[in-house]
C-alpha atoms as a PDB file:
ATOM      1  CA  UNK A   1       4.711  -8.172 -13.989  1.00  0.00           C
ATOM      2  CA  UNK A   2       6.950  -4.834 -13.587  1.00  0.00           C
ATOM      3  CA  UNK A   3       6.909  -3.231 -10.545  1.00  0.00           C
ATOM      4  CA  UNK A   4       6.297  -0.273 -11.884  1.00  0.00           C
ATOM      5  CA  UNK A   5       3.154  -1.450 -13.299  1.00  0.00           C
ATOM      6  CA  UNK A   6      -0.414  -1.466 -11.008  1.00  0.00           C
ATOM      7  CA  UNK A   7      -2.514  -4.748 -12.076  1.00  0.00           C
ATOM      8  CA  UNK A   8      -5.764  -3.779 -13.644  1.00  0.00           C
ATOM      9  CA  UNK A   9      -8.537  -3.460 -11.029  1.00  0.00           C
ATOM     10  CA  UNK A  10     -11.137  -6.806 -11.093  1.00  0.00           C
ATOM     11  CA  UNK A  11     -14.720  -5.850 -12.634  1.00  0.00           C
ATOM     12  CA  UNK A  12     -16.261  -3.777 -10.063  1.00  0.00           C
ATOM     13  CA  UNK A  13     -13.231  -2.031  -8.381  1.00  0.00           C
ATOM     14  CA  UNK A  14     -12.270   1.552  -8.930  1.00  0.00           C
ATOM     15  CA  UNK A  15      -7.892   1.391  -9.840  1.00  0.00           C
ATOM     16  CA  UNK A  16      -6.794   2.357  -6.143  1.00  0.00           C
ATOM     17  CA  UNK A  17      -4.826   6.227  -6.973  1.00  0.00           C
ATOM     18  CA  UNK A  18      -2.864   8.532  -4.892  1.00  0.00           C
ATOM     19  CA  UNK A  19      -4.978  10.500  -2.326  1.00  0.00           C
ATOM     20  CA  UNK A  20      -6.552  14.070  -3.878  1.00  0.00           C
ATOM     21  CA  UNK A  21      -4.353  15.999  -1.435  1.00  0.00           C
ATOM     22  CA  UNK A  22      -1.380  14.911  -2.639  1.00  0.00           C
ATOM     23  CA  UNK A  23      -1.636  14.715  -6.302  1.00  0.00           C
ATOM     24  CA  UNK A  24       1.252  12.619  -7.187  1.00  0.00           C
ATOM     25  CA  UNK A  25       2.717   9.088  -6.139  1.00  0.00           C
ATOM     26  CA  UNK A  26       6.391   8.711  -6.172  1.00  0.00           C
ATOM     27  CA  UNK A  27       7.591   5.484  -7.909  1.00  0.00           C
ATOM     28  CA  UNK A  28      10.099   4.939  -5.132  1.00  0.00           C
ATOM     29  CA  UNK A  29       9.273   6.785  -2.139  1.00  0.00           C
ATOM     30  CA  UNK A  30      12.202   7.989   0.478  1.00  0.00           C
ATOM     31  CA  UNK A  31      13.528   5.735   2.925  1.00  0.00           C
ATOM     32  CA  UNK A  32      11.738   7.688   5.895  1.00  0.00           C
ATOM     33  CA  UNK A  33       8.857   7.392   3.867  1.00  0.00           C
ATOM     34  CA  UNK A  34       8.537   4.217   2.974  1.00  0.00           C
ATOM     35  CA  UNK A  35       9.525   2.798   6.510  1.00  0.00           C
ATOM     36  CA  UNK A  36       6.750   4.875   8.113  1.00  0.00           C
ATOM     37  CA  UNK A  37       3.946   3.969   5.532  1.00  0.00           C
ATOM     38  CA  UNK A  38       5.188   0.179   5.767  1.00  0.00           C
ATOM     39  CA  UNK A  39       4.070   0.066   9.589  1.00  0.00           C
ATOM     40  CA  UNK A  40       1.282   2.131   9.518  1.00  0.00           C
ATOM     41  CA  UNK A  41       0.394  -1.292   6.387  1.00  0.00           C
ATOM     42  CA  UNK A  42       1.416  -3.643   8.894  1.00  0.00           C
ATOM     43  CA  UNK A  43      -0.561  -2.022  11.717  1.00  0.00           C
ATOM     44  CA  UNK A  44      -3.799  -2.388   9.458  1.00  0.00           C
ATOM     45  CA  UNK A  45      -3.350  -5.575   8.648  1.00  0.00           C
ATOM     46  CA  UNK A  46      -2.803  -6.835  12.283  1.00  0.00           C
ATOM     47  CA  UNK A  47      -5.650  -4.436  13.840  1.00  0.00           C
ATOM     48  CA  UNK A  48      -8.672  -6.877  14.382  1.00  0.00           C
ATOM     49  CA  UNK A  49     -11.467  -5.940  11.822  1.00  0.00           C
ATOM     50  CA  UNK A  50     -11.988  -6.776   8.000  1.00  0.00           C
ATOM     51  CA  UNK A  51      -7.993  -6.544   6.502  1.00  0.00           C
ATOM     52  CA  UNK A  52      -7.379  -8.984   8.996  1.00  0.00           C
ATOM     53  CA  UNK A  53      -9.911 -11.492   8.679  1.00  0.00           C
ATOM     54  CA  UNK A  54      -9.163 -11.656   5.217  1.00  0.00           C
ATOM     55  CA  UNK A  55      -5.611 -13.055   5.537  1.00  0.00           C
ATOM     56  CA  UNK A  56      -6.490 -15.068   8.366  1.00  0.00           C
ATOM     57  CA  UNK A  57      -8.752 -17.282   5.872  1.00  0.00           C
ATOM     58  CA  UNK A  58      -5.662 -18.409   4.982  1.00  0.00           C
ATOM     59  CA  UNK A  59      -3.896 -19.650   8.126  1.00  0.00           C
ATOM     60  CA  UNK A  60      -4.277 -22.498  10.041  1.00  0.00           C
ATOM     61  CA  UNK A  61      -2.759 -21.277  12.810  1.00  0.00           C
ATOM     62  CA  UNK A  62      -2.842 -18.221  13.833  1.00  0.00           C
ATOM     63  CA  UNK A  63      -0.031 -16.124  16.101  1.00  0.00           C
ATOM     64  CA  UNK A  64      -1.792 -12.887  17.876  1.00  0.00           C
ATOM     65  CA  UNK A  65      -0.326  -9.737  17.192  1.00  0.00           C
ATOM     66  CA  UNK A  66       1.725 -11.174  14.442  1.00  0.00           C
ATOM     67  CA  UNK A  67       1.122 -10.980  10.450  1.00  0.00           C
ATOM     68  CA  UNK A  68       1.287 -14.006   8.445  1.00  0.00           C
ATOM     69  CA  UNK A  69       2.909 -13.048   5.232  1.00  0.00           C
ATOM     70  CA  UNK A  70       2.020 -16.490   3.633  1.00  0.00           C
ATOM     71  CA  UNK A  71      -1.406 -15.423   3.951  1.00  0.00           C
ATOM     72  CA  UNK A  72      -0.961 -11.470   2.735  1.00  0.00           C
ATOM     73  CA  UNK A  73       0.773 -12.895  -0.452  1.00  0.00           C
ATOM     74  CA  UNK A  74      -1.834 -15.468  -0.923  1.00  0.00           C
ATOM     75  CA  UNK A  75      -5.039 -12.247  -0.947  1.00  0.00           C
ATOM     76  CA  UNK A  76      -2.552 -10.368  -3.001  1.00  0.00           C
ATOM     77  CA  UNK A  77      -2.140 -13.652  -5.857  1.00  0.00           C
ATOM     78  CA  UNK A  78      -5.854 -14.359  -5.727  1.00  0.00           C
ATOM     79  CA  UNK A  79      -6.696 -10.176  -6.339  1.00  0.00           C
ATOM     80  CA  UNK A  80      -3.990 -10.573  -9.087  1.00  0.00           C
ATOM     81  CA  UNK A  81      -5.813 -13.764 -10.457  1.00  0.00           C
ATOM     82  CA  UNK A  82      -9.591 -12.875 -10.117  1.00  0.00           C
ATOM     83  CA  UNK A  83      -8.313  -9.267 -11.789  1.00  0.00           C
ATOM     84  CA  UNK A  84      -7.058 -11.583 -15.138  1.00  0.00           C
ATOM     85  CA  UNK A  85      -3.373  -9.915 -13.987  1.00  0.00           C
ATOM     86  CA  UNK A  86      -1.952 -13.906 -13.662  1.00  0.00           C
ATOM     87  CA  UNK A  87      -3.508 -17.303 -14.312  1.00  0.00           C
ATOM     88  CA  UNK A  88      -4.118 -19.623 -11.514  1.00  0.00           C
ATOM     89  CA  UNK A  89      -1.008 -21.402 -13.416  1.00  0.00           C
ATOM     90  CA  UNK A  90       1.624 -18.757 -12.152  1.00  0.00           C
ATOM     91  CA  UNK A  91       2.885 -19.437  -8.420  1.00  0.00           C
ATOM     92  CA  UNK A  92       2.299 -15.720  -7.712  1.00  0.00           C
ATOM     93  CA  UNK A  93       2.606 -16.098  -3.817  1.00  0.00           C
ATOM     94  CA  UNK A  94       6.243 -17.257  -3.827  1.00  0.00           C
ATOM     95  CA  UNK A  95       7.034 -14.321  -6.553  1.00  0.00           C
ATOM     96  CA  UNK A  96       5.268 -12.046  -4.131  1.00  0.00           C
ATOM     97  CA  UNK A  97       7.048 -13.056  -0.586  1.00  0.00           C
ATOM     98  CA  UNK A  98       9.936 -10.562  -1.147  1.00  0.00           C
ATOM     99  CA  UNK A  99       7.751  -7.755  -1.848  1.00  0.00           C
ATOM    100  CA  UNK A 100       5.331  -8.358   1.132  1.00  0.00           C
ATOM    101  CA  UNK A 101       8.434  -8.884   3.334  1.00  0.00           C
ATOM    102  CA  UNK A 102      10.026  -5.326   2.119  1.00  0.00           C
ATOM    103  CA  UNK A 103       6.609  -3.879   2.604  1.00  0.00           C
ATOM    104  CA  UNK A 104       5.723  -4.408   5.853  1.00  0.00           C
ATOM    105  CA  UNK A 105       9.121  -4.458   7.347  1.00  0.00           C
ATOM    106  CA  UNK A 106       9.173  -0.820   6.080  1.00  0.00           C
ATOM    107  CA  UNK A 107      12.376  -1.655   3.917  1.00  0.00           C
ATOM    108  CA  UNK A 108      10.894  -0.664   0.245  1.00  0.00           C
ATOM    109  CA  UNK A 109       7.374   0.343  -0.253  1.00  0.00           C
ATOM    110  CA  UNK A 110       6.761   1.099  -4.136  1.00  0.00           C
ATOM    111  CA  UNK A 111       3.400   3.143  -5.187  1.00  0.00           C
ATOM    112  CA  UNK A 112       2.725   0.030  -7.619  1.00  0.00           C
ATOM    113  CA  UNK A 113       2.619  -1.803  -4.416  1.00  0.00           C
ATOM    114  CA  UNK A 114       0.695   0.087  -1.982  1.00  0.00           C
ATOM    115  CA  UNK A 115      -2.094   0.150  -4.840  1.00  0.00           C
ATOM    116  CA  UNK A 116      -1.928  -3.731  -4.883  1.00  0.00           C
ATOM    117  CA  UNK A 117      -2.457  -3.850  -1.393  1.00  0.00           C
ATOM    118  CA  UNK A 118      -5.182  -1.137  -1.464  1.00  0.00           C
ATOM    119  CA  UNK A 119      -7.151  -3.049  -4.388  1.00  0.00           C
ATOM    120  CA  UNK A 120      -6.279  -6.436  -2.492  1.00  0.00           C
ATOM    121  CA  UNK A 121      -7.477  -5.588   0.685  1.00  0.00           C
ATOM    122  CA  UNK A 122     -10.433  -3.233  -0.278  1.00  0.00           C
ATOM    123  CA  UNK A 123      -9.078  -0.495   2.370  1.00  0.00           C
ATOM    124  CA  UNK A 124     -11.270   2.191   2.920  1.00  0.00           C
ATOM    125  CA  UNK A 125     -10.349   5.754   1.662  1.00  0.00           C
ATOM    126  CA  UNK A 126      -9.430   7.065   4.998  1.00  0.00           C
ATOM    127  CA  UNK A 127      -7.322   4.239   5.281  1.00  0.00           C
ATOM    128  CA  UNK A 128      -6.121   4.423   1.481  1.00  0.00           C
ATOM    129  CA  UNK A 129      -5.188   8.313   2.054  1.00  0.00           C
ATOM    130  CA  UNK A 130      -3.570   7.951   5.104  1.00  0.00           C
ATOM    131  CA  UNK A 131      -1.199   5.329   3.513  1.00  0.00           C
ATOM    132  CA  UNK A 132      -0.610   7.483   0.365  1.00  0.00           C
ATOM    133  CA  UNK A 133       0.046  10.833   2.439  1.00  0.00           C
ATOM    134  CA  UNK A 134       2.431   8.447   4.734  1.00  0.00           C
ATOM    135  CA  UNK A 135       4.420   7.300   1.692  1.00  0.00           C
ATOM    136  CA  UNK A 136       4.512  10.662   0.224  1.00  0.00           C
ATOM    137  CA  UNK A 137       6.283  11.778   3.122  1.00  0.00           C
ATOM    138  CA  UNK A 138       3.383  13.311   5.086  1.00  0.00           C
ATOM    139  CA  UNK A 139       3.020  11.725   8.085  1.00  0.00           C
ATOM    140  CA  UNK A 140       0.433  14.008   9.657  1.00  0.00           C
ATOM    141  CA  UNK A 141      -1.361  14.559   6.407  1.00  0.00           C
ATOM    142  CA  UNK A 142      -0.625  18.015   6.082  1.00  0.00           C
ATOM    143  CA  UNK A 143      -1.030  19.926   2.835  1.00  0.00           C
ATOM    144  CA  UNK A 144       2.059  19.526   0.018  1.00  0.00           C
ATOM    145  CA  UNK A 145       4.143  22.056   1.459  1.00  0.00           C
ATOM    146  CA  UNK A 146       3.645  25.252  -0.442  1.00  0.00           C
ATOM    147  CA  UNK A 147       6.516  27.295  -1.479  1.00  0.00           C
ATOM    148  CA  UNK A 148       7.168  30.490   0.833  1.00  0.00           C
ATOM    149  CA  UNK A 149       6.251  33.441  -0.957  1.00  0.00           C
ATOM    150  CA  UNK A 150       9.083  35.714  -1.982  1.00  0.00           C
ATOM    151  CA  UNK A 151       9.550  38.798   0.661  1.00  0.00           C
ATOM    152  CA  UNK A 152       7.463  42.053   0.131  1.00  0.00           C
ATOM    153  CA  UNK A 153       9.915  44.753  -0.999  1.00  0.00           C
ATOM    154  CA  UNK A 154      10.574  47.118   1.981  1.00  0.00           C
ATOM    155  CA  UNK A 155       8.768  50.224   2.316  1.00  0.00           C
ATOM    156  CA  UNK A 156      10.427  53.488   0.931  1.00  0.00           C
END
């Protein structure tokens, strides 16, 4: 599959999109960008609670604190194979190592793949528009930044 393409959502799930404040996903996001919405990824997936727990179904042993990307890749080929995207054929978790790895090591994080792992993972919104305002360079969520107004002409 291209990178540039988002797999089709399974039966039941809304496509994952950019968050409504900021209107736009950037294929490639900056650097800066990308490095900051790659941790704030990793830091979900290693919180305790439900993103978790769903790549730890596919560990034997776990390491605290410390994200198995074996097991991200493997929720990310099964999403990809329930969805129709692959057959059960394709060894879609090797394929997918080197884009996990980028991901969360904040080296490359591509809007094709933050939807995969907001589909994959079922992330709540808040969590889902946090990432996309992260990797469109808004770390604080602030509103697009508006262009300043040109200068009233002085007063005669």
């Amino acid at each position: 599959m291209p990178a540039s393409t988002a797999p089709a959502a399974p039966s039941g799930l809304a496509p994952s999109a950019p968050s409504a404040a900021s209107g736009r996903a950037p294929a490639v996001a900056a650097p800066a960008a990308a490095a900051e919405a790659g941790r704030h990824l990793a830091a979900l997936l290693t919180a305790p609670g439900r993103y978790r727990t769903r790549w730890l179904r596919h560990v034997a042993r776990a390491t605290p604190g410390r994200i198995n990307q074996a097991a991200v890749t493997r929720v990310l080929a099964e999403w990809l194979w329930l969805g129709g995207e692959a057959s059960e054929g394709d060894i879609l978790p090797r394929a997918l190592r080197d884009r996990v790895s980028r991901a969360l090591g904040g080296r490359a994080l591509s809007a094709a793949t933050l939807r995969l792992f907001v589909a994959a993972f079922d992330m709540t919104g808040a969590d889902e528009a946090r990432l996309w305002d992260l990797l469109d360079g808004r770390p604080e969520g602030d509103a697009a930044p508006v262009a300043a107004a040109a200068p009233a002409p002085a007063a005669r």
